[in-house]
C-alpha atoms as a PDB file:
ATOM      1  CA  UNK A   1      95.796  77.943  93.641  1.00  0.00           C
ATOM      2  CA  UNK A   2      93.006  77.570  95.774  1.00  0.00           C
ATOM      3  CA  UNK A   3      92.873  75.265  98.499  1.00  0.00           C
ATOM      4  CA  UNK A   4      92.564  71.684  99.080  1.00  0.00           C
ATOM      5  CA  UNK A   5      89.425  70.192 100.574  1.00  0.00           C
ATOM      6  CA  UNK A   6      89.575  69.281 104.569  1.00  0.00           C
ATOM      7  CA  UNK A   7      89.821  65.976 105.718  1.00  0.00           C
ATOM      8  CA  UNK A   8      87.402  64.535 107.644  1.00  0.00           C
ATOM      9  CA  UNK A   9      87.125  64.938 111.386  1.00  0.00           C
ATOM     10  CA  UNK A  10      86.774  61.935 113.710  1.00  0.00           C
ATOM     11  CA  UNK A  11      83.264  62.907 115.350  1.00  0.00           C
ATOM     12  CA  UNK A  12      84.325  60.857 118.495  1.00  0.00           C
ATOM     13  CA  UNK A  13      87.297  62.915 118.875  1.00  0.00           C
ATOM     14  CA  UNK A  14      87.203  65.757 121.657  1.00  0.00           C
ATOM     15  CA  UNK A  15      89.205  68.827 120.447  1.00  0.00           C
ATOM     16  CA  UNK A  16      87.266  70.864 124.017  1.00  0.00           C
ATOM     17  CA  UNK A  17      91.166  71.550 125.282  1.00  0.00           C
ATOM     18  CA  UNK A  18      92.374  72.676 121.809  1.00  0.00           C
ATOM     19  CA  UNK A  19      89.663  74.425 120.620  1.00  0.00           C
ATOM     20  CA  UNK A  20      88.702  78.015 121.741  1.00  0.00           C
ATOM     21  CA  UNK A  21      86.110  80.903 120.833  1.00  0.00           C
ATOM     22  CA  UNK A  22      86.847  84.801 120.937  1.00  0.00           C
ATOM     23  CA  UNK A  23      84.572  84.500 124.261  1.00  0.00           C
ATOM     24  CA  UNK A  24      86.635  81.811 125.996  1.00  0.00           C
ATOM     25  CA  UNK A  25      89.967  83.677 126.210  1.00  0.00           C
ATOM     26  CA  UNK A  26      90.767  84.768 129.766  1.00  0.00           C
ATOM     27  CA  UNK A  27      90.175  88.336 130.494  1.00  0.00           C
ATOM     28  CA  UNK A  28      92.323  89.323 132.280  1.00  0.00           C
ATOM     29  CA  UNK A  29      94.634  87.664 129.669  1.00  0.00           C
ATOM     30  CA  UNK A  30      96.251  84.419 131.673  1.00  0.00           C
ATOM     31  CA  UNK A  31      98.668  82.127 129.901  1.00  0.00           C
ATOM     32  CA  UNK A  32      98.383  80.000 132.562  1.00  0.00           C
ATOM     33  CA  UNK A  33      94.613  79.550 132.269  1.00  0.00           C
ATOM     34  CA  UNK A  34      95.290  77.934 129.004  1.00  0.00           C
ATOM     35  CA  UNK A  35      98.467  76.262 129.332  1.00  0.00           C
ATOM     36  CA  UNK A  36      99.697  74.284 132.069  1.00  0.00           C
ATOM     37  CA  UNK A  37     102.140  75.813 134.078  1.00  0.00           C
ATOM     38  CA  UNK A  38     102.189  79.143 131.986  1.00  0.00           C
ATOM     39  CA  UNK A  39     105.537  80.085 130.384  1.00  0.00           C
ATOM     40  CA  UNK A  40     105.797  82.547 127.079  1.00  0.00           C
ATOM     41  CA  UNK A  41     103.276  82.263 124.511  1.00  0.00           C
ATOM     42  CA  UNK A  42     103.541  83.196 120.865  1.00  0.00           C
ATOM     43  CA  UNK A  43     100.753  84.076 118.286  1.00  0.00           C
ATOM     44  CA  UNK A  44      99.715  83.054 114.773  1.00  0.00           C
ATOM     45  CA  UNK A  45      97.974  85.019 112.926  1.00  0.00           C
ATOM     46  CA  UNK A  46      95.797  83.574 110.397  1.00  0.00           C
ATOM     47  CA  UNK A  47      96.494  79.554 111.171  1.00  0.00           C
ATOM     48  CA  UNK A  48      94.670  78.186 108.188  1.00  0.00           C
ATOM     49  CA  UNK A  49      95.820  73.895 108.391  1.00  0.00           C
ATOM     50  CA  UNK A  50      97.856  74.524 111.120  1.00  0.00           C
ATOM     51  CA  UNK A  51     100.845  73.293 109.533  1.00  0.00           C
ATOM     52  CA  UNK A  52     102.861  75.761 111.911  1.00  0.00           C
ATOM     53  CA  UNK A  53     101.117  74.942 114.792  1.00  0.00           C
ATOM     54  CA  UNK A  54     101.658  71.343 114.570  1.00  0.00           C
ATOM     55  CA  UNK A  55     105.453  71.374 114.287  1.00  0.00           C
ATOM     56  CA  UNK A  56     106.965  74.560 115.949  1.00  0.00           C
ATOM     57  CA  UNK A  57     105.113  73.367 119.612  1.00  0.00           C
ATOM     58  CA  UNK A  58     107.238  70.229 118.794  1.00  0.00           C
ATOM     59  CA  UNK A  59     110.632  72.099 118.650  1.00  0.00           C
ATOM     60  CA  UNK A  60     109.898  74.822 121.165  1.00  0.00           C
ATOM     61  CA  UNK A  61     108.100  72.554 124.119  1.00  0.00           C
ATOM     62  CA  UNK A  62     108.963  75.416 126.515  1.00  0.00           C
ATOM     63  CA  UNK A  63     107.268  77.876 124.700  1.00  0.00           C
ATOM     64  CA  UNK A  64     102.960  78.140 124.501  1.00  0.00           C
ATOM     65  CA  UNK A  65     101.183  78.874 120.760  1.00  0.00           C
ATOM     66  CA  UNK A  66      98.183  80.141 120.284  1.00  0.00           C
ATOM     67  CA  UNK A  67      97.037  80.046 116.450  1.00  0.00           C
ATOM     68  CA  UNK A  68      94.248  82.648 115.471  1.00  0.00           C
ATOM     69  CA  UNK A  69      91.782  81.609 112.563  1.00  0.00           C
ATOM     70  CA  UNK A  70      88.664  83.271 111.315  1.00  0.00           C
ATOM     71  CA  UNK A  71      87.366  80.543 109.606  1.00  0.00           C
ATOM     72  CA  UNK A  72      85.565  77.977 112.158  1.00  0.00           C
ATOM     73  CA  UNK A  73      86.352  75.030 109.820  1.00  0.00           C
ATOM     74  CA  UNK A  74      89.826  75.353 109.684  1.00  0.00           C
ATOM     75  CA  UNK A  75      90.067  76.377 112.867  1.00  0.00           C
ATOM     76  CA  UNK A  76      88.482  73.052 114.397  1.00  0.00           C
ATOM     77  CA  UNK A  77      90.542  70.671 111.633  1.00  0.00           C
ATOM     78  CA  UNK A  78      93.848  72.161 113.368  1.00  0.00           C
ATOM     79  CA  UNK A  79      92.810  71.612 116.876  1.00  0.00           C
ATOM     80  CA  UNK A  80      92.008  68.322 116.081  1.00  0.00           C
ATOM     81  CA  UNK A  81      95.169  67.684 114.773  1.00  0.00           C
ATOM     82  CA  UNK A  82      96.483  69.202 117.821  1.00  0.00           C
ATOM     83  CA  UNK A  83      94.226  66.995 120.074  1.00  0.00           C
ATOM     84  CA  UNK A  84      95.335  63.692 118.128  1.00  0.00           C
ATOM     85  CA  UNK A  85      98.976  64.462 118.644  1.00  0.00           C
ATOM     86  CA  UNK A  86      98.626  65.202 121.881  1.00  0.00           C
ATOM     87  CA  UNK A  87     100.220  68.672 121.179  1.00  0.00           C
ATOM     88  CA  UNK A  88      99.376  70.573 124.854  1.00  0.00           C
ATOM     89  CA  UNK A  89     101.339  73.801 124.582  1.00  0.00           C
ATOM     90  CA  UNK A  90      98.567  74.650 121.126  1.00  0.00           C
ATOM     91  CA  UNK A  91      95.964  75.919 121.202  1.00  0.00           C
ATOM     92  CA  UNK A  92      93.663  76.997 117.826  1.00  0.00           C
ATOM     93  CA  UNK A  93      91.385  80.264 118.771  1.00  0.00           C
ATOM     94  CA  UNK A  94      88.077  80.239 116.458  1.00  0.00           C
ATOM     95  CA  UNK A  95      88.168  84.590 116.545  1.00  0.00           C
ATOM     96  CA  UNK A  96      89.295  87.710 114.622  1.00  0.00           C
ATOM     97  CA  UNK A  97      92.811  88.328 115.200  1.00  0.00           C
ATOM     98  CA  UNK A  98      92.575  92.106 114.765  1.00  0.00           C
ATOM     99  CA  UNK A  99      90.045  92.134 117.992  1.00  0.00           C
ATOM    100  CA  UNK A 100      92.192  89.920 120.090  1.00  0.00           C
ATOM    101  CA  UNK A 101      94.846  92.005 119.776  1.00  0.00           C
ATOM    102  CA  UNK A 102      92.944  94.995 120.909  1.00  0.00           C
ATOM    103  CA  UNK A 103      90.876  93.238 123.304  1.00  0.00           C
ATOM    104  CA  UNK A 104      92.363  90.717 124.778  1.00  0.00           C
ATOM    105  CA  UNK A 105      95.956  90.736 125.196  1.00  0.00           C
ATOM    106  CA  UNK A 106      97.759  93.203 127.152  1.00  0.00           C
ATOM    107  CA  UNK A 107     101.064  95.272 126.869  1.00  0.00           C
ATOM    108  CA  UNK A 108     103.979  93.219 126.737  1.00  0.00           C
ATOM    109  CA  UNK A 109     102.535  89.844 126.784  1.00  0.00           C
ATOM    110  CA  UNK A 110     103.819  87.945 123.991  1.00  0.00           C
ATOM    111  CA  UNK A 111     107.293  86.974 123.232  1.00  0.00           C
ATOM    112  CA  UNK A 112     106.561  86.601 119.250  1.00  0.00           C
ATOM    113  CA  UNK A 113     103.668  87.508 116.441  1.00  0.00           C
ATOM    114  CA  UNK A 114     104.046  85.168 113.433  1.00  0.00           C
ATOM    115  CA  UNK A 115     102.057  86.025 110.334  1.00  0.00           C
ATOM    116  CA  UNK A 116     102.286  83.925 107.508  1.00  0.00           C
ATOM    117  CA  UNK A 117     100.363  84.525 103.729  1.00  0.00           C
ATOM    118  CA  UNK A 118      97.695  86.651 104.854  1.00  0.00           C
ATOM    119  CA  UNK A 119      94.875  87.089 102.347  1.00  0.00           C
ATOM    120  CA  UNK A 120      96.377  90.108 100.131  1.00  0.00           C
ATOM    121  CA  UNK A 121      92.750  91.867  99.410  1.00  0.00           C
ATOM    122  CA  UNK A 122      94.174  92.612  95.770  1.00  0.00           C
ATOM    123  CA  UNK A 123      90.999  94.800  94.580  1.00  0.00           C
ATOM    124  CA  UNK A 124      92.065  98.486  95.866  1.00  0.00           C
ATOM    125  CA  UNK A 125      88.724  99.345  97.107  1.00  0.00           C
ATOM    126  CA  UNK A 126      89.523  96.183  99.759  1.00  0.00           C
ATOM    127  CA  UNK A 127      92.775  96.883 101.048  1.00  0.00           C
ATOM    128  CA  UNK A 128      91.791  98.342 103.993  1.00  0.00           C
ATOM    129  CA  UNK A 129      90.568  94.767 105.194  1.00  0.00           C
ATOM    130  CA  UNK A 130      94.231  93.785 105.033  1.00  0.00           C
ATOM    131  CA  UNK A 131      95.582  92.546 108.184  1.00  0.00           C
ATOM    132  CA  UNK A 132      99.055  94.246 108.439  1.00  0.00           C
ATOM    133  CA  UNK A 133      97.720  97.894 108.048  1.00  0.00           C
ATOM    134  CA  UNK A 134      98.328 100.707 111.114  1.00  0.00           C
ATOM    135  CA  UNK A 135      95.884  99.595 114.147  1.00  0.00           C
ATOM    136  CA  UNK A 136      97.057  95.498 114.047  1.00  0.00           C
ATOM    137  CA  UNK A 137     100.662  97.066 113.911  1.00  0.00           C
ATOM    138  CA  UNK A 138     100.019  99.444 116.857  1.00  0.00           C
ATOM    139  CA  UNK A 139      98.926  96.755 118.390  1.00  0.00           C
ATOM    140  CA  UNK A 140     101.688  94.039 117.989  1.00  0.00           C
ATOM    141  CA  UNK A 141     104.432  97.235 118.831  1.00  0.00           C
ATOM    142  CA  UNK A 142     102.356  97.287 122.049  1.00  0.00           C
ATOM    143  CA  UNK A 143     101.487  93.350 123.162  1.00  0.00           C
ATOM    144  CA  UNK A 144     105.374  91.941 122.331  1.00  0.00           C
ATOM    145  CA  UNK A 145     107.712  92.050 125.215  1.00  0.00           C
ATOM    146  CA  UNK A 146     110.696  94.055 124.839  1.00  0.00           C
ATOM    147  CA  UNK A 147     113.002  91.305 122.432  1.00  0.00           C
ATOM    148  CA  UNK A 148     110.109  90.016 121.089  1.00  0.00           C
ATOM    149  CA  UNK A 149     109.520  89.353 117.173  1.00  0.00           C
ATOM    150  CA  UNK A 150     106.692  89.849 114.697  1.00  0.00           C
ATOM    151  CA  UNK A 151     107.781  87.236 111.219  1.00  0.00           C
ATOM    152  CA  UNK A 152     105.680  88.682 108.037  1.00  0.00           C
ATOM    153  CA  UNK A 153     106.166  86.593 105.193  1.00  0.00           C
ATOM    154  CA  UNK A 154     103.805  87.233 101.979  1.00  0.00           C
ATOM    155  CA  UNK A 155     104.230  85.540  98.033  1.00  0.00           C
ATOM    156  CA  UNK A 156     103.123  89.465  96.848  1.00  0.00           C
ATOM    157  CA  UNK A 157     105.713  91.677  96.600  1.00  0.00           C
ATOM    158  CA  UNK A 158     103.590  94.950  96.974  1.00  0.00           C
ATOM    159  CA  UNK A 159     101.790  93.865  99.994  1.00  0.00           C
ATOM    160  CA  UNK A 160     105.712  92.921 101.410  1.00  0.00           C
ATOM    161  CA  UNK A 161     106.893  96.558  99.937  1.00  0.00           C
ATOM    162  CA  UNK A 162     104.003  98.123 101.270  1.00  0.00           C
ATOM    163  CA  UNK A 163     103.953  96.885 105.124  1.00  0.00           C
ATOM    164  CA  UNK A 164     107.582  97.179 105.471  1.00  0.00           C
ATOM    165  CA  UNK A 165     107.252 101.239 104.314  1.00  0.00           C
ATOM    166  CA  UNK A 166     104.144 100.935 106.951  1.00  0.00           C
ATOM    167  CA  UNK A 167     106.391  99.207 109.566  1.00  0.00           C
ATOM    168  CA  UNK A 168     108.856 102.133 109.183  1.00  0.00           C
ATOM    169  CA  UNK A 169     106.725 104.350 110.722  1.00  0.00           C
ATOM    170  CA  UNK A 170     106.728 101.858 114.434  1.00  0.00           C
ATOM    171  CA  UNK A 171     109.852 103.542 115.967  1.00  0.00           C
ATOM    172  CA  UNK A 172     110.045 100.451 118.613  1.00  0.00           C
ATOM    173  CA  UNK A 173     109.762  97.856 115.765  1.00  0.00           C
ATOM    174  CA  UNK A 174     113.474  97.677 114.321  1.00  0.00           C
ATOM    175  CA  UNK A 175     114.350  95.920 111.271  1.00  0.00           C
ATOM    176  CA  UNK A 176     113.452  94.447 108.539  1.00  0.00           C
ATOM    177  CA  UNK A 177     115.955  91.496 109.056  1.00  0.00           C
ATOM    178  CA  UNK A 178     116.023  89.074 106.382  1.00  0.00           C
ATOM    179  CA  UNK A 179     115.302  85.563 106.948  1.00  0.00           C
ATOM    180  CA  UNK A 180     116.962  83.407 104.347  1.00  0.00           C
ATOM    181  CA  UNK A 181     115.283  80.380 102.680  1.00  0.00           C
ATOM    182  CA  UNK A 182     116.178  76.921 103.507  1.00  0.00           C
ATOM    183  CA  UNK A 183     116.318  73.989 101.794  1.00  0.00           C
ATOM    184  CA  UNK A 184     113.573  71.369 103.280  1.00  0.00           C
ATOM    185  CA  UNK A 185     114.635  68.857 105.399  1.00  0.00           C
ATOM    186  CA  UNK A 186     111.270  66.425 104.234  1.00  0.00           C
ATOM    187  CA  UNK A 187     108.150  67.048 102.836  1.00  0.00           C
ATOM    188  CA  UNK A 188     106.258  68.926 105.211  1.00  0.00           C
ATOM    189  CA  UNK A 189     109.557  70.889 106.727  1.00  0.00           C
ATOM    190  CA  UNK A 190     107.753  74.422 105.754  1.00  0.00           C
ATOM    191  CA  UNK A 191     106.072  76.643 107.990  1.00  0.00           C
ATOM    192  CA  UNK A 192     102.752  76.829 106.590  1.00  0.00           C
ATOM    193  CA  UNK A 193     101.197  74.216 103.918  1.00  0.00           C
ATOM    194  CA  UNK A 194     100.905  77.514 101.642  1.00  0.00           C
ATOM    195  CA  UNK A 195     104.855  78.073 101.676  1.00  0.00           C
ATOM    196  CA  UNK A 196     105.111  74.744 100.517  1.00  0.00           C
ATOM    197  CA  UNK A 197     103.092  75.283  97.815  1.00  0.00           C
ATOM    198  CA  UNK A 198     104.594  78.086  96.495  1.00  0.00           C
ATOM    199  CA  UNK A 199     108.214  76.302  96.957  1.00  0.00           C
ATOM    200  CA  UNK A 200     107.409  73.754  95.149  1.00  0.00           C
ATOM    201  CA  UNK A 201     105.379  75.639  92.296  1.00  0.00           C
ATOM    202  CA  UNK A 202     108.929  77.440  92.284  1.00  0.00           C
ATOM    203  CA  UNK A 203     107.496  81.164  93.518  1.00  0.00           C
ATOM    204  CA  UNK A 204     109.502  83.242  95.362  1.00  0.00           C
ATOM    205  CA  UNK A 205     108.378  84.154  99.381  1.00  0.00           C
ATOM    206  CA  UNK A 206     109.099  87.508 100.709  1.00  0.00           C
ATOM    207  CA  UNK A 207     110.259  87.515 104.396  1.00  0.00           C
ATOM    208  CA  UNK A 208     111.081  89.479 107.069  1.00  0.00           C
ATOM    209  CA  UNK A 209     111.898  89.807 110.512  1.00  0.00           C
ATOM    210  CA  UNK A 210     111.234  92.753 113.328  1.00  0.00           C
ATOM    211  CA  UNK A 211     112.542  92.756 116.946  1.00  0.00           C
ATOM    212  CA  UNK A 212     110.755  94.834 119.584  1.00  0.00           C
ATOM    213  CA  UNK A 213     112.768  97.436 120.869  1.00  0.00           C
ATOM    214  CA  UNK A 214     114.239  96.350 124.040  1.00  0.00           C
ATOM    215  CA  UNK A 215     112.227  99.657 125.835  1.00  0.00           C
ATOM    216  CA  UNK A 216     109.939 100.085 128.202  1.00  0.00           C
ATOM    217  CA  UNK A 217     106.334 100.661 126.502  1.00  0.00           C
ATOM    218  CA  UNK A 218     106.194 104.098 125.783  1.00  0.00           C
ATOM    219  CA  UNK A 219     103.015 106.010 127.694  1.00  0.00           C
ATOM    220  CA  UNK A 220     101.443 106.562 123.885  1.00  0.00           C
ATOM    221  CA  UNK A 221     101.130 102.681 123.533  1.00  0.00           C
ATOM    222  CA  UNK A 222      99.247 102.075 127.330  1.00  0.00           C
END
């Protein structure tokens, strides 16, 4: 199922505030620089429509998102959804998520990593472009704050199989804790617009959750 074409984008509509490049991140890395007042900030990686990023700001006003998207397209049509909502603690990052991570943010800065139907590379000769493979995972064991969560959810079982086995291997990265399906309060009560595809196609979503191990960082991870 391949996805739906954009709508248009209102040309008179400034998306400046919402809408960042790898190059405009702060460095050193400063919530505060981005969101008014500062307070915790939680990634998404891999943003796509931005369903997520338009609803969980909503419900969690106290808490900062910053949604991650490679492609620049979908990247702007979110922040200008953000922009006409008037959604301030969002923020859609034009960037690869993989070099954020090891570039950008620092050890225990965010309080939760959400990944959501990340492209499963099915051809074996490109599965080392996935991104939940060892260095991301390295990484998100190092930037969450002791409590914090990474959510993985995937529609292919061996990619869900696989990263779990991977995630194994991350002593301060306990779980897998299952997340349980629920039933949809209206039409676009779903995480990501891809979720609610497969829901409604009827094909089952693999989740899980992992909590940070309430530890200091250990020296190997600084």
């Amino acid at each position: 199922m391949g996805r739906r074409a954009l709508r248009k984008i209102d040309p008179n509509l400034d998306v400046s505030r919402h809408l960042l490049r790898f190059e405009q991140l702060p460095r050193p890395w400063d919530p505060a620089a981005l969101f008014a007042g500062g307070g915790p900030v939680e990634v998404e990686v891999g943003s796509g429509k931005g369903l997520f990023l338009r609803t969980e700001p909503l419900a969690q006003p106290e808490v900062n998102f910053l949604g991650i998207e490679i492609v620049e397209k979908y990247a702007r049509f979110t922040a200008a959804n953000l922009a006409r909502r008037g959604i301030d603690n969002a923020r859609a990052v034009h960037g690869d998520a993989l070099r954020i991570f090891a570039e950008v943010l620092p050890n225990a800065a965010i309080q939760a990593v959400h990944v959501y139907f990340p492209d499963p590379w099915w051809k074996k000769r490109h599965k080392k472009r996935r991104v939940m493979r060892e260095p991301f995972l390295r990484n998100v064991e190092r930037t969450l704050v002791p409590g914090g969560r990474l959510h993985f959810w995937t529609d292919v079982e061996e990619y869900f199989q696989t990263t779990l086995e991977l995630i194994k291997t991350f002593p301060h990265l306990k779980g897998p804790m299952e997340v349980p399906e629920h039933p949809a309060a209206h039409d676009l009560d779903y995480r990501t617009h891809f979720e609610r595809r497969m829901r409604q196609h009827r094909e089952t979503v693999f989740r899980a959750e992992f909590v940070r191990a309430a530890t200091e960082t250990p020296s190997s991870l600084l």
